[in-house]
PDB file of N, CA and C in Angstrom:
ATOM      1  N   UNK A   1       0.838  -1.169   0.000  1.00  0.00           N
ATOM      2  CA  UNK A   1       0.000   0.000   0.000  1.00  0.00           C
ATOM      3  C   UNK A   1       0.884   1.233   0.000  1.00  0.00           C
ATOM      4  N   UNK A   2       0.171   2.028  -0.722  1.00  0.00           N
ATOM      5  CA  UNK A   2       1.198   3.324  -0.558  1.00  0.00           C
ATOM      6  C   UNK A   2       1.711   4.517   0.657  1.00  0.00           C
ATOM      7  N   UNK A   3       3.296   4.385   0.800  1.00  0.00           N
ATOM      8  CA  UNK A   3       3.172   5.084   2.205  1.00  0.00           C
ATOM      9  C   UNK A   3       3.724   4.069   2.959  1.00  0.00           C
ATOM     10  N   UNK A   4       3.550   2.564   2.617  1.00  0.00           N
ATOM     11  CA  UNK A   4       3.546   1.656   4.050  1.00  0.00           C
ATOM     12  C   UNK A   4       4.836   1.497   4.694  1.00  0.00           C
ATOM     13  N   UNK A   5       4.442   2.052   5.556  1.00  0.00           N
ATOM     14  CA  UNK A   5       6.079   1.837   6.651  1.00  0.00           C
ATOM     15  C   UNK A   5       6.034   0.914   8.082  1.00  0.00           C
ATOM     16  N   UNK A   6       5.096   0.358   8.328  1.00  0.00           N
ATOM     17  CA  UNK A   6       5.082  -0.558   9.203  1.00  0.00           C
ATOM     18  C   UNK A   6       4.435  -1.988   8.907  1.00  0.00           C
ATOM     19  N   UNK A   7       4.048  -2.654  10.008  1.00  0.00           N
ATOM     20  CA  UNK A   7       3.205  -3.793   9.378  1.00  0.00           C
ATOM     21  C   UNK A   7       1.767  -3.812   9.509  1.00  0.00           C
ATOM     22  N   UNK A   8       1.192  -3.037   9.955  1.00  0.00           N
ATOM     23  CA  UNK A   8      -0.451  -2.743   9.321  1.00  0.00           C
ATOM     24  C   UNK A   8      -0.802  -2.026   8.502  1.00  0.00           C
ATOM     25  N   UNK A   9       0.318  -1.271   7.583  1.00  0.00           N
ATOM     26  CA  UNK A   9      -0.143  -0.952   6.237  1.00  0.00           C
ATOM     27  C   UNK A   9       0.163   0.718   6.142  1.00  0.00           C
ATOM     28  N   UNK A  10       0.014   0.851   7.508  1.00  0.00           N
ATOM     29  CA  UNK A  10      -0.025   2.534   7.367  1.00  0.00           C
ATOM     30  C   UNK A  10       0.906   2.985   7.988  1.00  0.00           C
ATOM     31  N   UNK A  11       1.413   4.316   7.994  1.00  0.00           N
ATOM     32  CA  UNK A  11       2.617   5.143   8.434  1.00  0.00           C
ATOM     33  C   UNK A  11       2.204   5.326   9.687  1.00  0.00           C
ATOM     34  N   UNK A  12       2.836   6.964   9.931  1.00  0.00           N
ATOM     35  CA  UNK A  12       2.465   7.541  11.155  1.00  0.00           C
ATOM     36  C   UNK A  12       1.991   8.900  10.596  1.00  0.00           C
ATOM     37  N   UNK A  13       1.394   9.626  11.985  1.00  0.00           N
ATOM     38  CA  UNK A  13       0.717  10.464  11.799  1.00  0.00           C
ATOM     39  C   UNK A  13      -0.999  10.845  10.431  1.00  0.00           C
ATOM     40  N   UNK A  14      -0.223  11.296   9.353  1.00  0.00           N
ATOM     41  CA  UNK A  14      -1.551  12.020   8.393  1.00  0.00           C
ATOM     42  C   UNK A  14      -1.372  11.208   7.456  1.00  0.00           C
ATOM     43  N   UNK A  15      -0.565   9.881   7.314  1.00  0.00           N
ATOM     44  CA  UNK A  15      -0.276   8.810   6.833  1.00  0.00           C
ATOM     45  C   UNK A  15      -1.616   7.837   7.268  1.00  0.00           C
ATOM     46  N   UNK A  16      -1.355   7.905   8.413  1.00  0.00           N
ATOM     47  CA  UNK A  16      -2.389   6.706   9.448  1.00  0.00           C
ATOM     48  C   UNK A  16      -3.705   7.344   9.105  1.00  0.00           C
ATOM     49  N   UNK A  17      -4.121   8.464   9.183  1.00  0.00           N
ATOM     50  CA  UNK A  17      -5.444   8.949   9.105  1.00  0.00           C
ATOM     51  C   UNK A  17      -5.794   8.646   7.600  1.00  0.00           C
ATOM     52  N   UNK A  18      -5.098   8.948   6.635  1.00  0.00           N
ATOM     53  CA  UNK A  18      -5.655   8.757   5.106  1.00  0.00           C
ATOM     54  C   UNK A  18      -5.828   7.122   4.983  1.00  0.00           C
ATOM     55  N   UNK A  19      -4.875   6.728   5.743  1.00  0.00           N
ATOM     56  CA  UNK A  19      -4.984   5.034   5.391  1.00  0.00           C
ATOM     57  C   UNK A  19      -6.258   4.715   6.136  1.00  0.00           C
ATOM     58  N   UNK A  20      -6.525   4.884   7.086  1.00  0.00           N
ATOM     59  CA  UNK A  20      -7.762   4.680   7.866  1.00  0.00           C
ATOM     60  C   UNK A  20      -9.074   4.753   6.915  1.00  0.00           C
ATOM     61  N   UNK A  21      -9.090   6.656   6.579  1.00  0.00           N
ATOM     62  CA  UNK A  21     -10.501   6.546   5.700  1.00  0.00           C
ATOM     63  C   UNK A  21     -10.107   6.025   4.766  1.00  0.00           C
ATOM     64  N   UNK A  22      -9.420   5.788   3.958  1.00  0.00           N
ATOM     65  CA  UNK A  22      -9.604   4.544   2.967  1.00  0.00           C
ATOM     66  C   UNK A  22     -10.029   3.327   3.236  1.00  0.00           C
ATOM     67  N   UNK A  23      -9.412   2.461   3.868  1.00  0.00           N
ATOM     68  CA  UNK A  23      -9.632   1.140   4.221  1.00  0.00           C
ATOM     69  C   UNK A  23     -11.170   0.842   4.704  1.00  0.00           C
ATOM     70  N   UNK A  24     -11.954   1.668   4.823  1.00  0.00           N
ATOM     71  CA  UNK A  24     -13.431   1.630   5.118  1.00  0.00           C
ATOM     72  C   UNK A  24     -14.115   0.790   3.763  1.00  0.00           C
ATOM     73  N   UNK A  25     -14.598   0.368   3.581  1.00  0.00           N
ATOM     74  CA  UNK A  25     -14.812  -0.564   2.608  1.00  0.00           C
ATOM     75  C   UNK A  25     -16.235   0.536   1.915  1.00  0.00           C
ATOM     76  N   UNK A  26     -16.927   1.527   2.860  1.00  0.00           N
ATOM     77  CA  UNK A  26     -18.426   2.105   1.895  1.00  0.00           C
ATOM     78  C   UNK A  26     -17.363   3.833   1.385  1.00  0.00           C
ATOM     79  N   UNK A  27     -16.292   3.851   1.917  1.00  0.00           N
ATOM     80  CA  UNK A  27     -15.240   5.182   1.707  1.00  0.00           C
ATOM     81  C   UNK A  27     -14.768   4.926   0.255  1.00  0.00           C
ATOM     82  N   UNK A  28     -14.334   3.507   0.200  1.00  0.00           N
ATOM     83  CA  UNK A  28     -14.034   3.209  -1.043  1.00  0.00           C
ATOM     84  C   UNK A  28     -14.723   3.072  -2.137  1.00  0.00           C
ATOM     85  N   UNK A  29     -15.726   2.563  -1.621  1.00  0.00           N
ATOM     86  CA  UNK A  29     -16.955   2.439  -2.739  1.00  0.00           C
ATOM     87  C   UNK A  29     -17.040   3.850  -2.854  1.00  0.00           C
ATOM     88  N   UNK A  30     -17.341   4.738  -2.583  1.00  0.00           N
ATOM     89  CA  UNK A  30     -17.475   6.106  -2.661  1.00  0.00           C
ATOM     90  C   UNK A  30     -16.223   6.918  -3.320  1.00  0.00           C
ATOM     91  N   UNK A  31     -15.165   6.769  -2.651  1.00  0.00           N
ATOM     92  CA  UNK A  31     -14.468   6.938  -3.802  1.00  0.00           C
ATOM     93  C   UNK A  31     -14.586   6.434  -5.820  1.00  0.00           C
ATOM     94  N   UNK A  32     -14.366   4.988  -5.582  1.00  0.00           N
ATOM     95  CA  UNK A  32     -14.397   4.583  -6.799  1.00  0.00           C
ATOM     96  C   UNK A  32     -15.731   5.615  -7.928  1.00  0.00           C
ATOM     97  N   UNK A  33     -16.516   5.842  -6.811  1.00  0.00           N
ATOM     98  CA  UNK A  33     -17.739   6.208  -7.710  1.00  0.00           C
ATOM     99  C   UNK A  33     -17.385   7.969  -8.124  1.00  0.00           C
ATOM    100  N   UNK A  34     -16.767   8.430  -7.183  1.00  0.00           N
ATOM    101  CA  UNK A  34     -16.432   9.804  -7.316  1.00  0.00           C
ATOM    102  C   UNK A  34     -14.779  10.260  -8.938  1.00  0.00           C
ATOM    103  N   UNK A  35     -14.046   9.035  -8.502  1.00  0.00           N
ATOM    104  CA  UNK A  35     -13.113   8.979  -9.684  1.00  0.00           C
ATOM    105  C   UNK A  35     -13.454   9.313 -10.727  1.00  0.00           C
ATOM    106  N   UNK A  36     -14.327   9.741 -11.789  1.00  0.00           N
ATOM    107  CA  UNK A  36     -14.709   9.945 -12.842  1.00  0.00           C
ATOM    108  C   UNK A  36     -14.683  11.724 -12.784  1.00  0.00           C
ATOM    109  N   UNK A  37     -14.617  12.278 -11.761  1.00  0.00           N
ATOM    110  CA  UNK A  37     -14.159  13.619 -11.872  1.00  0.00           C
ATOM    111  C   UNK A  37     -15.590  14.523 -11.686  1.00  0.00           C
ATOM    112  N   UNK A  38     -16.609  13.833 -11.901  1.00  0.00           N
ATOM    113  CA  UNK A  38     -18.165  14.676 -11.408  1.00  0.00           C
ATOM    114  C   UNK A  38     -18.465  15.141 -10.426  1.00  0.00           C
ATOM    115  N   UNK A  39     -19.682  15.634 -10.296  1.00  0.00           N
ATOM    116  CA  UNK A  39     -19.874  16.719  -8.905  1.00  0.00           C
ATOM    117  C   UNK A  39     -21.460  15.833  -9.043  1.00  0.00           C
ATOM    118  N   UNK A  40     -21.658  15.412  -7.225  1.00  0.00           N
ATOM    119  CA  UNK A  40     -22.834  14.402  -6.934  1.00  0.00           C
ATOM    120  C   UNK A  40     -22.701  15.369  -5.414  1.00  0.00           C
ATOM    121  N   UNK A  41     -24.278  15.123  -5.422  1.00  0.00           N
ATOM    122  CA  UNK A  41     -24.820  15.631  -4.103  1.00  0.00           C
ATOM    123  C   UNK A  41     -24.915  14.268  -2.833  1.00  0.00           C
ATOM    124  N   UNK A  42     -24.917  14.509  -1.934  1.00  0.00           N
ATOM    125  CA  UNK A  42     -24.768  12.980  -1.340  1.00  0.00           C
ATOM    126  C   UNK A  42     -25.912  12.263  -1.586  1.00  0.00           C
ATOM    127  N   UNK A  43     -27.072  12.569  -2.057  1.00  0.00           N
ATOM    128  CA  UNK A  43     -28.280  12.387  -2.173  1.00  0.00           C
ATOM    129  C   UNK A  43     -28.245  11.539  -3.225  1.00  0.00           C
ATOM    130  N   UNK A  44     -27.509  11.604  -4.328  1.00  0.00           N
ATOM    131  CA  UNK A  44     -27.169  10.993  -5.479  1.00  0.00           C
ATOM    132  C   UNK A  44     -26.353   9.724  -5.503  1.00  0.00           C
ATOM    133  N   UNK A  45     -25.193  10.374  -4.681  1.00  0.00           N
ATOM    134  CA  UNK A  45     -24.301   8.946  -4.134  1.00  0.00           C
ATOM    135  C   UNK A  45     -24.693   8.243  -3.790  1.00  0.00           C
ATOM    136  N   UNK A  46     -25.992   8.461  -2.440  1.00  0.00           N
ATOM    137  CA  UNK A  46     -26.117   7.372  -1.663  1.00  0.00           C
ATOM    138  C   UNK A  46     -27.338   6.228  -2.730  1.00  0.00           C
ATOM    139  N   UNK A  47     -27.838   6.938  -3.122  1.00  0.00           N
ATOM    140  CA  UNK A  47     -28.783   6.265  -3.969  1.00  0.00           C
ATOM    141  C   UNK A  47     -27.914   4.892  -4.962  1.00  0.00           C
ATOM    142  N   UNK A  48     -26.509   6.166  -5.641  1.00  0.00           N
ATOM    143  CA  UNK A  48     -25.985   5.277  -6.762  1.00  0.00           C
ATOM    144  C   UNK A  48     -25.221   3.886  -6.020  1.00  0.00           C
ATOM    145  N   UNK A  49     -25.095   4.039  -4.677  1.00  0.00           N
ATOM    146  CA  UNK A  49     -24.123   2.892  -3.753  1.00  0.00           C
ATOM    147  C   UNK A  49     -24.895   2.370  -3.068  1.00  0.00           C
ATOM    148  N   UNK A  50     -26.409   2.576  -3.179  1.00  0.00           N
ATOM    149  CA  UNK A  50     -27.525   2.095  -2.011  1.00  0.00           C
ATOM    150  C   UNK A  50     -27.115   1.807  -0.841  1.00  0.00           C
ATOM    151  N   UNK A  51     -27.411   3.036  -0.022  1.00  0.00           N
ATOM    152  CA  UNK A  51     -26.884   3.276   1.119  1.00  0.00           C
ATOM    153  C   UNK A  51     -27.472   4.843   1.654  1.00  0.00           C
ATOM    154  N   UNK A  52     -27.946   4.704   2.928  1.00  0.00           N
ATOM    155  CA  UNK A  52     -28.877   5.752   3.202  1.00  0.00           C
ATOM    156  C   UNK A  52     -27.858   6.875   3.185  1.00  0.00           C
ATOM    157  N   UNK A  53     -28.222   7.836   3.305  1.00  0.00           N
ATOM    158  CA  UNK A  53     -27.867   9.592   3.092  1.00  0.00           C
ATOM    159  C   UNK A  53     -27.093   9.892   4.102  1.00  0.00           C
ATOM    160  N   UNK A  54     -28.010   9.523   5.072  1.00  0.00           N
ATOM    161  CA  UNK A  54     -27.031  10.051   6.386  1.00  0.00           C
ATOM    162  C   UNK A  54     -25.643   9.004   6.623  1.00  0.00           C
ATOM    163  N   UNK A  55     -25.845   7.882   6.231  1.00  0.00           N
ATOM    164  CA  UNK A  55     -24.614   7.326   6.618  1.00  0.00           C
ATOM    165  C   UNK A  55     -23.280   7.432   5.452  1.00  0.00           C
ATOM    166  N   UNK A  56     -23.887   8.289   4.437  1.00  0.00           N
ATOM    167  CA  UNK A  56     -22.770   8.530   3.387  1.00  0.00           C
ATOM    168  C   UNK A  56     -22.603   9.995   3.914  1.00  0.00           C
ATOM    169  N   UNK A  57     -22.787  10.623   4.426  1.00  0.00           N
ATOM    170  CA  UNK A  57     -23.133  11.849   4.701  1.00  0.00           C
ATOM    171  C   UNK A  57     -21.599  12.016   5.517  1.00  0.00           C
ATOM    172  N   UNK A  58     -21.770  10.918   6.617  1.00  0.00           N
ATOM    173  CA  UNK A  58     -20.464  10.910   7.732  1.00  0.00           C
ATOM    174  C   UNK A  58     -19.264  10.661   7.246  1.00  0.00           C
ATOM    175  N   UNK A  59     -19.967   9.965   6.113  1.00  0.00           N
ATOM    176  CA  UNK A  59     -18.234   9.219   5.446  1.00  0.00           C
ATOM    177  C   UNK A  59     -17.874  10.278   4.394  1.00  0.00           C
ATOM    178  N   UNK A  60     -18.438  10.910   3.644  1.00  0.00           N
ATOM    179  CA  UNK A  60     -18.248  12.091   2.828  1.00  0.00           C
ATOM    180  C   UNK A  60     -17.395  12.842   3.952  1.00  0.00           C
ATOM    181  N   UNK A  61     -17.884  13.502   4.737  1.00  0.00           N
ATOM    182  CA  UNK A  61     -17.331  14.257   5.583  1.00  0.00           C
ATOM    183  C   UNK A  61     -15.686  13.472   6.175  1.00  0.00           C
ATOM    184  N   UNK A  62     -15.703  12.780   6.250  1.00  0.00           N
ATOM    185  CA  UNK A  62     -14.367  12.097   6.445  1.00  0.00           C
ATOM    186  C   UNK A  62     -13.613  12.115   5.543  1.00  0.00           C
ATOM    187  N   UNK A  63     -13.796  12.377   4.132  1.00  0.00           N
ATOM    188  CA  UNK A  63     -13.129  12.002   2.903  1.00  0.00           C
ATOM    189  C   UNK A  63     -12.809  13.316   3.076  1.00  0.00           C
ATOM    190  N   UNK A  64     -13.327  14.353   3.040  1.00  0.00           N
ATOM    191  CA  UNK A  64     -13.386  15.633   2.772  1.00  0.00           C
ATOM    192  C   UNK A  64     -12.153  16.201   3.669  1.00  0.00           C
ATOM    193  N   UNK A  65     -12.367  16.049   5.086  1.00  0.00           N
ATOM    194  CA  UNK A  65     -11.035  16.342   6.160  1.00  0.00           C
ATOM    195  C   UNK A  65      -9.843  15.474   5.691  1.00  0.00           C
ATOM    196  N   UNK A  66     -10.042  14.986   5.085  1.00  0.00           N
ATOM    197  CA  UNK A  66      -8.528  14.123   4.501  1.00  0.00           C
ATOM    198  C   UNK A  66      -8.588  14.458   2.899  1.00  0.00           C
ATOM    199  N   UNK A  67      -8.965  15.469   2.845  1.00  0.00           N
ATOM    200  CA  UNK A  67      -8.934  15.969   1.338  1.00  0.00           C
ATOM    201  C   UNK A  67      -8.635  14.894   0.526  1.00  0.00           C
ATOM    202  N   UNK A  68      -9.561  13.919   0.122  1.00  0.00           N
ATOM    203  CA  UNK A  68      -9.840  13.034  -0.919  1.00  0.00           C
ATOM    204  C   UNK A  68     -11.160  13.150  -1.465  1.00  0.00           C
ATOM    205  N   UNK A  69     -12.177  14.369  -1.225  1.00  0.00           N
ATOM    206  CA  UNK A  69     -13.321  14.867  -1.699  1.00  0.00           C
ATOM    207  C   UNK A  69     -12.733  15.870  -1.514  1.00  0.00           C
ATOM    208  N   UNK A  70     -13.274  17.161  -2.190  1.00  0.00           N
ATOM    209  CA  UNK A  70     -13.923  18.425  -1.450  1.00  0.00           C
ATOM    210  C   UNK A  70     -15.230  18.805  -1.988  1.00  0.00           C
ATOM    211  N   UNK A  71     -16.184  20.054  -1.090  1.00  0.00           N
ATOM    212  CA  UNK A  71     -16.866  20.666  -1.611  1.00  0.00           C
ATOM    213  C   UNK A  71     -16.832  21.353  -2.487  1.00  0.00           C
ATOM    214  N   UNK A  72     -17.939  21.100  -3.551  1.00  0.00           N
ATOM    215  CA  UNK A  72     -17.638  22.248  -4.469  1.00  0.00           C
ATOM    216  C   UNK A  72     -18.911  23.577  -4.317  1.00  0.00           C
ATOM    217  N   UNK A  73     -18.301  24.559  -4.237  1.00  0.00           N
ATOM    218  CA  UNK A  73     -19.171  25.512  -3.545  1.00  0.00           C
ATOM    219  C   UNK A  73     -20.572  26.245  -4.386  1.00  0.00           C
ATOM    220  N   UNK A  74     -22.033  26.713  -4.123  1.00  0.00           N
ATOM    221  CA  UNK A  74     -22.919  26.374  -4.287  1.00  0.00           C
ATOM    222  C   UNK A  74     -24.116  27.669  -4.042  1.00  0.00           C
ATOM    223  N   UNK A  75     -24.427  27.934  -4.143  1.00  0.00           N
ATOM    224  CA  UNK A  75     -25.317  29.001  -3.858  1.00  0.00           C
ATOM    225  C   UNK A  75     -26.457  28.607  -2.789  1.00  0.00           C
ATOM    226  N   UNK A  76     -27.034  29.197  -2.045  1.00  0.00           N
ATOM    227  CA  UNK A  76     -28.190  28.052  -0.806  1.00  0.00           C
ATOM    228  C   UNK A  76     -29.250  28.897  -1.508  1.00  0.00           C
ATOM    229  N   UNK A  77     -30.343  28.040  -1.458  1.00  0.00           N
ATOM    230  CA  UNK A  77     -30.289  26.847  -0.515  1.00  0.00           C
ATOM    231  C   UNK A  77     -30.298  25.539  -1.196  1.00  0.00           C
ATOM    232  N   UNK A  78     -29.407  25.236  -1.956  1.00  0.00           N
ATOM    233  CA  UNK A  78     -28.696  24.362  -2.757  1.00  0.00           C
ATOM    234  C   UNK A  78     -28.212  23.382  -1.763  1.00  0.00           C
ATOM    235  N   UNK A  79     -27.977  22.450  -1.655  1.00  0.00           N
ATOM    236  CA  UNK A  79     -27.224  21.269  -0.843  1.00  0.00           C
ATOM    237  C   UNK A  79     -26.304  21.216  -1.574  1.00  0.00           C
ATOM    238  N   UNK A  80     -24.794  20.779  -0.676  1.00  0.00           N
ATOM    239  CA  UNK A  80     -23.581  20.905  -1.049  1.00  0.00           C
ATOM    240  C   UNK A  80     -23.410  19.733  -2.428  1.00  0.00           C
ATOM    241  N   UNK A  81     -22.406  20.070  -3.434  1.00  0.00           N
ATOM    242  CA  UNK A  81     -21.852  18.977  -3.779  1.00  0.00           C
ATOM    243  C   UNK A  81     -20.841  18.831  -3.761  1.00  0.00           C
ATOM    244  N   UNK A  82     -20.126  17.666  -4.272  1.00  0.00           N
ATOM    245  CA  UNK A  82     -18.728  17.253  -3.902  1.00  0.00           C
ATOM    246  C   UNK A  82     -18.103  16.156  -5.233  1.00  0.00           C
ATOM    247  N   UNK A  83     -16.913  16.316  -5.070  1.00  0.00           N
ATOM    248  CA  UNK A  83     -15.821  15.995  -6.334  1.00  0.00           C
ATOM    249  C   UNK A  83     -14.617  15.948  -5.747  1.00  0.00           C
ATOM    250  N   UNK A  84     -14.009  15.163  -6.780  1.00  0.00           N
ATOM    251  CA  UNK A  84     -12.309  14.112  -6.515  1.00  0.00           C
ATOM    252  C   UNK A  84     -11.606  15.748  -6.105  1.00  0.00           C
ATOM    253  N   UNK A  85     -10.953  15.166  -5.509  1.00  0.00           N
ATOM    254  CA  UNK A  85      -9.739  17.112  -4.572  1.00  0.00           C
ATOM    255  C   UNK A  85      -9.099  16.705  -5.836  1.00  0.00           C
ATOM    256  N   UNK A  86      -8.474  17.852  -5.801  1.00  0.00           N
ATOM    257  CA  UNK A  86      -7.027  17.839  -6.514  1.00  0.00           C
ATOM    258  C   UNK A  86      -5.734  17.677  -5.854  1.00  0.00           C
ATOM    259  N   UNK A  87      -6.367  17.419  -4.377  1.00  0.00           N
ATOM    260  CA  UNK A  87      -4.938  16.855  -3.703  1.00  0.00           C
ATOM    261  C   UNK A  87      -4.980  15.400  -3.212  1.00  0.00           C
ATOM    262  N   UNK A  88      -5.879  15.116  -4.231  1.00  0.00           N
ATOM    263  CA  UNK A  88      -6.097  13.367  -3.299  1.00  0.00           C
ATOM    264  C   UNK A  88      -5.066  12.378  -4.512  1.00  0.00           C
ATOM    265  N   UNK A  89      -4.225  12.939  -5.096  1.00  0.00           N
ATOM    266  CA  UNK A  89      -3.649  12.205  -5.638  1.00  0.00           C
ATOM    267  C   UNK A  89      -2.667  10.252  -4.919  1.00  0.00           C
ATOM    268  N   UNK A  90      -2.565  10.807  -3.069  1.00  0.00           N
ATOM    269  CA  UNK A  90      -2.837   9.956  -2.539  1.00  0.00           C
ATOM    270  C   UNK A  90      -3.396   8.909  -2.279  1.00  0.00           C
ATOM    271  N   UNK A  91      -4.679   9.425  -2.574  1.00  0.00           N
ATOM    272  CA  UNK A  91      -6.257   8.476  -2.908  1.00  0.00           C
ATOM    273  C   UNK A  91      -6.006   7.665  -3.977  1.00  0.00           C
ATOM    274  N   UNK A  92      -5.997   8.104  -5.006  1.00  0.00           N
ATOM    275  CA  UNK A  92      -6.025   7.258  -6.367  1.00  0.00           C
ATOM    276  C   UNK A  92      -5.332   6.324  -5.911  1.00  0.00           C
ATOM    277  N   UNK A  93      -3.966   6.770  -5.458  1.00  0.00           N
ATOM    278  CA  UNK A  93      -2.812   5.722  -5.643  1.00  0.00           C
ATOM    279  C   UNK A  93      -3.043   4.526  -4.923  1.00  0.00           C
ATOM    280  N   UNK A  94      -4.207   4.774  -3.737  1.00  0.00           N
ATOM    281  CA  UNK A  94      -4.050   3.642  -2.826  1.00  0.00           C
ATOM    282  C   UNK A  94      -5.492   3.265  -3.208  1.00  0.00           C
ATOM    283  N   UNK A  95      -6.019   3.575  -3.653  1.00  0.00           N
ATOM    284  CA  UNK A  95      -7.326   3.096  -4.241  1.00  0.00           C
ATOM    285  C   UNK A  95      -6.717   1.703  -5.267  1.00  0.00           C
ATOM    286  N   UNK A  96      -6.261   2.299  -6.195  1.00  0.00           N
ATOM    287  CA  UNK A  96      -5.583   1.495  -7.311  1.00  0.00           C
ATOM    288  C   UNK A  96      -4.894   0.260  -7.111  1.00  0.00           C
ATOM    289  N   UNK A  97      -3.656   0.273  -5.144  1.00  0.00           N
ATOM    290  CA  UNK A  97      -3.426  -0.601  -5.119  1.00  0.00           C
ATOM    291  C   UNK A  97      -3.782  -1.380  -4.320  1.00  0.00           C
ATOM    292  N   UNK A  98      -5.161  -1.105  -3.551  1.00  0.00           N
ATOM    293  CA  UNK A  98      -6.361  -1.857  -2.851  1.00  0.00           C
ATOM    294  C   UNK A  98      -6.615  -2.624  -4.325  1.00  0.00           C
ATOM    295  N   UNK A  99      -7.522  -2.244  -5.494  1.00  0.00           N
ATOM    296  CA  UNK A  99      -7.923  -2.628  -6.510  1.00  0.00           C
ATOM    297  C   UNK A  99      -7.399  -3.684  -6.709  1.00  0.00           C
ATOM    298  N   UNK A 100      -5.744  -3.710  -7.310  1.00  0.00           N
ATOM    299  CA  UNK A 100      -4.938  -4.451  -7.878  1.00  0.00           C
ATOM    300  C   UNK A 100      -4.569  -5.953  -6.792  1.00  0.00           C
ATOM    301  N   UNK A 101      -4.594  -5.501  -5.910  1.00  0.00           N
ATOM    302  CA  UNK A 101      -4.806  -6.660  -4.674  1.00  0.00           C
ATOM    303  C   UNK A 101      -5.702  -7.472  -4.555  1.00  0.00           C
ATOM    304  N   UNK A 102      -6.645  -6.428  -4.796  1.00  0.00           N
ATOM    305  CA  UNK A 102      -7.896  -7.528  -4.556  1.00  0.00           C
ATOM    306  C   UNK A 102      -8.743  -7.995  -5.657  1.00  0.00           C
ATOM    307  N   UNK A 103      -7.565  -7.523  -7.091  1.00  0.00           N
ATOM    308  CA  UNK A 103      -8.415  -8.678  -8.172  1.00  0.00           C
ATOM    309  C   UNK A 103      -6.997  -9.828  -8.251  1.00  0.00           C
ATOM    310  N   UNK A 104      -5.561  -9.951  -7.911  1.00  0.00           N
ATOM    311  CA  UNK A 104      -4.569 -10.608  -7.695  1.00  0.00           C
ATOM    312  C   UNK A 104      -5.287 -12.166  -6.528  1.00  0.00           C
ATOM    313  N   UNK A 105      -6.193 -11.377  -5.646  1.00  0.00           N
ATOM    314  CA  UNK A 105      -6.711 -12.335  -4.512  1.00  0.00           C
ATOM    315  C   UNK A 105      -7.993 -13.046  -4.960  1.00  0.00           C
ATOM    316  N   UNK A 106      -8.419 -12.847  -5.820  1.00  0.00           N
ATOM    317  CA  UNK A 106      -9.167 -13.498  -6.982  1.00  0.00           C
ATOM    318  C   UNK A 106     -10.790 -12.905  -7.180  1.00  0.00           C
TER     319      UNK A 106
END
């Protein structure tokens, strides 16, 4: 995994936190779905990953403090939407080699 400097996969410090929200298995799904570079309201997500609102809601918000989402900003009373950061280049990378692992594991 990318980053990995110990033996559970993750570094230290803002290492450990990005590895964390990744490894969430509905973070990832959410990611994967966000990769295409679009702007989705969580309302949309949760629908497209079937999975209620509020509980994508928490995990959005987690992606977001680890800048692997951000908001994209909106006029109210509009509900927020959200799209791939431009600093989650992190993300991809460990997205990709979650991916590659787990089609290697069959």
């Amino acid at each position: 995994m990318a980053g990995r400097k110990d033996n559970d996969g993750c570094g230290e410090g803002e290492d450990r936190y990005r590895c964390a929200a990744i490894l969430h298995p509905l973070r990832r799904g959410i990611l994967r779905l966000m990769r295409d570079g679009s702007e989705r309201g969580i309302a949309k997500i949760a629908a497209e990953i079937d999975q209620p609102p509020a509980r994508v809601a928490e995990h959005i918000r987690i992606l977001v403090r680890q800048n692997a989402l951000k908001v994209v900003p909106r006029t109210k009373p509009n509900p927020p939407l959200y799209c791939w950061s431009p600093e989650a280049e992190w993300a991809r990378k460990m997205l990709d080699e979650i991916d590659e692992q787990d089609a290697e594991d069959g």
